[in-house]
C-alpha atoms as a PDB file:
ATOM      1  CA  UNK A   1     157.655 346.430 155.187  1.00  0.00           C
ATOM      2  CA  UNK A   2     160.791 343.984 155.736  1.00  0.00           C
ATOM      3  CA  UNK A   3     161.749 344.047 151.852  1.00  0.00           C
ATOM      4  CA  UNK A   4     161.607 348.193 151.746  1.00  0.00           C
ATOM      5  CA  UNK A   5     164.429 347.989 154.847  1.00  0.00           C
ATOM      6  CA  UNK A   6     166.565 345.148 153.181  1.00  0.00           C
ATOM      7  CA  UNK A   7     165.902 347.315 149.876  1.00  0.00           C
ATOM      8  CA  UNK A   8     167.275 350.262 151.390  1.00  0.00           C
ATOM      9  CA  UNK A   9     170.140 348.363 153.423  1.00  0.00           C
ATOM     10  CA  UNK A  10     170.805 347.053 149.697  1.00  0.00           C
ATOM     11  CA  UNK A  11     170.920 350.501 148.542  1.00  0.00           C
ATOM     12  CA  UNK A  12     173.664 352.113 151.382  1.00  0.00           C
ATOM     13  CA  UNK A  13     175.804 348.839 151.442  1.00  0.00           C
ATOM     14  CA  UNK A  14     176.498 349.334 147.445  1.00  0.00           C
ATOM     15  CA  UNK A  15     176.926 353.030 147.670  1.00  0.00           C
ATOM     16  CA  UNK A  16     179.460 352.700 150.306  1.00  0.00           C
ATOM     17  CA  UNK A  17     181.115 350.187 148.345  1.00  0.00           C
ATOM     18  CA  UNK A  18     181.195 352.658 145.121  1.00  0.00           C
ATOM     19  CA  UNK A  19     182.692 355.225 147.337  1.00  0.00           C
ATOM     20  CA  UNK A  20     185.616 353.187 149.113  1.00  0.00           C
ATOM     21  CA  UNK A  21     186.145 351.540 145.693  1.00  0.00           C
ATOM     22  CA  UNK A  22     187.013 355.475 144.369  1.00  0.00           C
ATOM     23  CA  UNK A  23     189.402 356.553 147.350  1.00  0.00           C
ATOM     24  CA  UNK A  24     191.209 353.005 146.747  1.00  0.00           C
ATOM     25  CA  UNK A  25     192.298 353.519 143.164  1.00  0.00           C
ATOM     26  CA  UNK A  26     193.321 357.204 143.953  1.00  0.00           C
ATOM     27  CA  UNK A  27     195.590 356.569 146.807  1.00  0.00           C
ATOM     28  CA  UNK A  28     197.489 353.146 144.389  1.00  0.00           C
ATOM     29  CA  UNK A  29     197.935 355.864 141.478  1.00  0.00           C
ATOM     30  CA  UNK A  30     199.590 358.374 143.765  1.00  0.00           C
ATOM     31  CA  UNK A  31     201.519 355.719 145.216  1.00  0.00           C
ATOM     32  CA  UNK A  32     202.632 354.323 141.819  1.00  0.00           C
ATOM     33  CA  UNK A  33     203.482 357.939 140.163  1.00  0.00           C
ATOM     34  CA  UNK A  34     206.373 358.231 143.011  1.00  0.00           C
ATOM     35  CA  UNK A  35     207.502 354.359 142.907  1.00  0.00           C
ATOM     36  CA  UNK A  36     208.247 355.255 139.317  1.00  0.00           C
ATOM     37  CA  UNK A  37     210.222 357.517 139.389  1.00  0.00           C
ATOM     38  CA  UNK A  38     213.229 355.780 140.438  1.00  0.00           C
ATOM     39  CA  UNK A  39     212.771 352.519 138.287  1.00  0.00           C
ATOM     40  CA  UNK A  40     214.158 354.096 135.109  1.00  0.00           C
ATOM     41  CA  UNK A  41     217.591 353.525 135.954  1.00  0.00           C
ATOM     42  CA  UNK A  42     216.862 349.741 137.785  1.00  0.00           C
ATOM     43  CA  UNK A  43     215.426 348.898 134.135  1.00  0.00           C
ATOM     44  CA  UNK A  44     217.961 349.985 131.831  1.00  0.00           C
ATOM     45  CA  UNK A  45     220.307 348.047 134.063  1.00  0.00           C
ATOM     46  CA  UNK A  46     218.529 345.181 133.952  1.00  0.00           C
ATOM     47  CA  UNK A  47     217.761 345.453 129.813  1.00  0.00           C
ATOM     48  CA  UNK A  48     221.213 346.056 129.435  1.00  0.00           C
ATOM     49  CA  UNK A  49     221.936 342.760 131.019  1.00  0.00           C
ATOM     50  CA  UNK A  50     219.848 340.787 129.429  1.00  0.00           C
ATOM     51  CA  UNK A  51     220.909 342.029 125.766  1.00  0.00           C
ATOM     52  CA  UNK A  52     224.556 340.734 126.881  1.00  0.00           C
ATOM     53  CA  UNK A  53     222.918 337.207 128.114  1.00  0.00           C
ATOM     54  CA  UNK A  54     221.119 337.202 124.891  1.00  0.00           C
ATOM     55  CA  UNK A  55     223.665 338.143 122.657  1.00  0.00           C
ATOM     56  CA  UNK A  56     225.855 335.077 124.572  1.00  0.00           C
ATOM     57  CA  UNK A  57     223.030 332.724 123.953  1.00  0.00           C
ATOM     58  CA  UNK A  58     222.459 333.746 120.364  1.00  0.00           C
ATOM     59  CA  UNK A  59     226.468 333.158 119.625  1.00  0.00           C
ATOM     60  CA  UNK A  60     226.618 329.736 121.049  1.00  0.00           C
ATOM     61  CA  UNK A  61     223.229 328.655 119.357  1.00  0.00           C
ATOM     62  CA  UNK A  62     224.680 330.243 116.267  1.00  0.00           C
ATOM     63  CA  UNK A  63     228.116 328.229 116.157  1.00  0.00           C
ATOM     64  CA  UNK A  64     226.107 324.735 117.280  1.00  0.00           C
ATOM     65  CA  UNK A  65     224.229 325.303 113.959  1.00  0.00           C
ATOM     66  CA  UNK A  66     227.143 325.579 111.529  1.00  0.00           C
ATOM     67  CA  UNK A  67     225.542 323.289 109.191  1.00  0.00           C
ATOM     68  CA  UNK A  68     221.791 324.071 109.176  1.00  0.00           C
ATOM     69  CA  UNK A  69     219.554 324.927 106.586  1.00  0.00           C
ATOM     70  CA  UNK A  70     218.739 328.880 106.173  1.00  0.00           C
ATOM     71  CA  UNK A  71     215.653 330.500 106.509  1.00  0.00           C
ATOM     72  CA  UNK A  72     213.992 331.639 103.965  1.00  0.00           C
ATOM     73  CA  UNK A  73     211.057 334.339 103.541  1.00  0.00           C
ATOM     74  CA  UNK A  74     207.303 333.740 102.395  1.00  0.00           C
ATOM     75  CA  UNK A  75     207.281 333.527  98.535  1.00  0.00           C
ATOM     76  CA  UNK A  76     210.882 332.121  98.437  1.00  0.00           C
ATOM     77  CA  UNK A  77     211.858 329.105  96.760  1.00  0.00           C
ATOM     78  CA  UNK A  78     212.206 326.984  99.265  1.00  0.00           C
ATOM     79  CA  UNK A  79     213.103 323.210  97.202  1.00  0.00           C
ATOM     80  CA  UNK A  80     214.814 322.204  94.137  1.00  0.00           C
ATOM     81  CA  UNK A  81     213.135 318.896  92.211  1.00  0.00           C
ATOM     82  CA  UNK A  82     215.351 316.102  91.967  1.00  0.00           C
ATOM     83  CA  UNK A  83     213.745 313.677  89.766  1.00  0.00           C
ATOM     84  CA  UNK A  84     211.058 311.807  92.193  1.00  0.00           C
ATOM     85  CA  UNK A  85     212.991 313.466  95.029  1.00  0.00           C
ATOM     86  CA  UNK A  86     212.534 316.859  96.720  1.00  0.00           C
ATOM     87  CA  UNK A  87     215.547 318.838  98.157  1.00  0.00           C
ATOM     88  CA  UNK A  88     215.800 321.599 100.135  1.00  0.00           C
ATOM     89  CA  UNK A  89     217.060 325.042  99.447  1.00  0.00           C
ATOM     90  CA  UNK A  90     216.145 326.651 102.399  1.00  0.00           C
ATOM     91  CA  UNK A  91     213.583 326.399 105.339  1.00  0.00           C
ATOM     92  CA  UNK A  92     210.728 328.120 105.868  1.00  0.00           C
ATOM     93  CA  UNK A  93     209.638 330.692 108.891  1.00  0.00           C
ATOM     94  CA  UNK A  94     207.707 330.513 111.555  1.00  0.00           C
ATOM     95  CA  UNK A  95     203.450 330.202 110.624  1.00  0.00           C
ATOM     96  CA  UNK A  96     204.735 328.868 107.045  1.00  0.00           C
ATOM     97  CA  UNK A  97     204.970 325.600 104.936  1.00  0.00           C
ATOM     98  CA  UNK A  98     207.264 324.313 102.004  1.00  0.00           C
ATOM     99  CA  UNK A  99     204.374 323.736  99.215  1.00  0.00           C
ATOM    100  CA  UNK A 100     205.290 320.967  97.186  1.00  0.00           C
ATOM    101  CA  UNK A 101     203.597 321.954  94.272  1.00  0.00           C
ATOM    102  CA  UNK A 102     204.909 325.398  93.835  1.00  0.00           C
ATOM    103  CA  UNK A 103     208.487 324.442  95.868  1.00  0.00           C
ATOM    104  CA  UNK A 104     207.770 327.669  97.762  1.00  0.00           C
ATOM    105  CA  UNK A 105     207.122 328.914 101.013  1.00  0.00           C
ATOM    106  CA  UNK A 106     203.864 329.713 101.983  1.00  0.00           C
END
Protein backbone atom coordinates (compact mmCIF):
# COMPACT_ATOMS: atom_id res chain seq x y z
CA UNK A 1 0.00 0.00 0.00
CA UNK A 2 2.94 2.54 1.04
CA UNK A 3 4.94 1.90 -2.37
CA UNK A 4 1.54 2.57 -4.65
CA UNK A 5 1.40 6.27 -2.67
CA UNK A 6 5.26 6.96 -2.99
CA UNK A 7 4.68 5.52 -6.68
CA UNK A 8 2.12 7.94 -7.35
CA UNK A 9 3.85 10.92 -5.34
CA UNK A 10 6.80 9.80 -7.82
CA UNK A 11 4.52 10.16 -10.63
CA UNK A 12 2.99 14.06 -9.83
CA UNK A 13 6.45 15.34 -8.51
CA UNK A 14 8.04 14.51 -12.18
CA UNK A 15 5.08 15.73 -14.08
CA UNK A 16 5.15 18.96 -12.35
CA UNK A 17 8.68 19.18 -12.97
CA UNK A 18 8.09 18.50 -16.93
CA UNK A 19 5.58 21.22 -16.86
CA UNK A 20 7.57 24.13 -15.00
CA UNK A 21 10.61 22.94 -17.01
CA UNK A 22 8.29 24.00 -20.40
CA UNK A 23 7.00 27.53 -19.11
CA UNK A 24 10.84 28.20 -18.10
CA UNK A 25 12.39 27.88 -21.54
CA UNK A 26 9.41 29.86 -23.11
CA UNK A 27 9.54 32.88 -20.98
CA UNK A 28 14.10 32.95 -21.54
CA UNK A 29 13.32 32.77 -25.46
CA UNK A 30 10.88 35.65 -25.34
CA UNK A 31 13.14 37.41 -23.18
CA UNK A 32 16.18 36.81 -25.44
CA UNK A 33 14.26 37.66 -28.92
CA UNK A 34 13.86 41.43 -27.43
CA UNK A 35 17.50 41.61 -25.70
CA UNK A 36 18.61 41.07 -29.26
CA UNK A 37 17.47 43.33 -30.88
CA UNK A 38 19.55 46.09 -29.78
CA UNK A 39 22.99 44.18 -29.67
CA UNK A 40 23.60 44.51 -33.41
CA UNK A 41 24.99 47.80 -33.21
CA UNK A 42 27.01 47.09 -29.53
CA UNK A 43 28.76 44.21 -31.70
CA UNK A 44 29.82 45.81 -34.74
CA UNK A 45 31.31 48.40 -32.43
CA UNK A 46 33.04 46.17 -30.57
CA UNK A 47 34.34 43.93 -33.90
CA UNK A 48 35.30 47.00 -35.32
CA UNK A 49 37.58 47.60 -32.43
CA UNK A 50 39.10 44.71 -32.18
CA UNK A 51 40.08 44.49 -36.06
CA UNK A 52 42.02 47.93 -35.30
CA UNK A 53 43.75 46.23 -32.03
CA UNK A 54 44.49 43.35 -34.23
CA UNK A 55 45.65 44.96 -37.13
CA UNK A 56 48.14 47.05 -34.43
CA UNK A 57 49.28 43.80 -33.02
CA UNK A 58 49.80 42.10 -36.35
CA UNK A 59 52.10 45.29 -37.56
CA UNK A 60 54.33 45.29 -34.60
CA UNK A 61 54.69 41.36 -34.61
CA UNK A 62 55.28 41.79 -38.30
CA UNK A 63 58.26 44.42 -38.10
CA UNK A 64 59.88 42.34 -34.85
CA UNK A 65 60.16 39.48 -37.42
CA UNK A 66 62.09 41.21 -40.21
CA UNK A 67 64.38 38.39 -40.51
CA UNK A 68 62.35 35.18 -40.07
CA UNK A 69 61.94 32.33 -42.12
CA UNK A 70 58.58 32.24 -44.39
CA UNK A 71 55.95 29.93 -44.28
CA UNK A 72 55.51 27.68 -46.57
CA UNK A 73 52.39 25.42 -47.69
CA UNK A 74 51.97 21.48 -47.44
CA UNK A 75 53.82 19.92 -50.45
CA UNK A 76 56.36 22.83 -50.60
CA UNK A 77 59.93 22.44 -50.57
CA UNK A 78 60.70 23.30 -47.47
CA UNK A 79 65.03 22.53 -47.33
CA UNK A 80 67.83 22.67 -49.67
CA UNK A 81 70.75 19.75 -49.06
CA UNK A 82 73.97 21.07 -48.27
CA UNK A 83 76.31 18.28 -48.38
CA UNK A 84 75.78 16.43 -44.79
CA UNK A 85 73.91 19.61 -43.83
CA UNK A 86 70.22 20.55 -44.17
CA UNK A 87 69.10 24.22 -44.76
CA UNK A 88 66.07 25.77 -44.70
CA UNK A 89 64.03 27.34 -47.40
CA UNK A 90 61.08 27.99 -45.66
CA UNK A 91 59.05 26.78 -42.55
CA UNK A 92 56.34 24.77 -42.39
CA UNK A 93 52.51 25.49 -41.07
CA UNK A 94 50.77 24.76 -38.36
CA UNK A 95 49.84 20.50 -37.97
CA UNK A 96 52.97 20.00 -40.45
CA UNK A 97 56.66 18.72 -40.46
CA UNK A 98 59.85 19.38 -42.68
CA UNK A 99 60.45 15.58 -43.97
CA UNK A 100 63.95 15.05 -44.34
CA UNK A 101 63.78 12.60 -46.84
CA UNK A 102 61.64 14.31 -49.35
CA UNK A 103 62.87 18.12 -48.01
CA UNK A 104 59.14 18.87 -48.04
CA UNK A 105 56.46 19.80 -45.92
CA UNK A 106 54.16 17.41 -44.82
Amino acid sequence: MESSAVLRGVLVVSLLVVLCHGQTSQEVSAEDLEVGRNEPAADRELVEALEVLLDKVHNRVSMEKRGSIPLCGIGDRCAMKFGPRIGKLCDCGRGANCNSYLLKCI
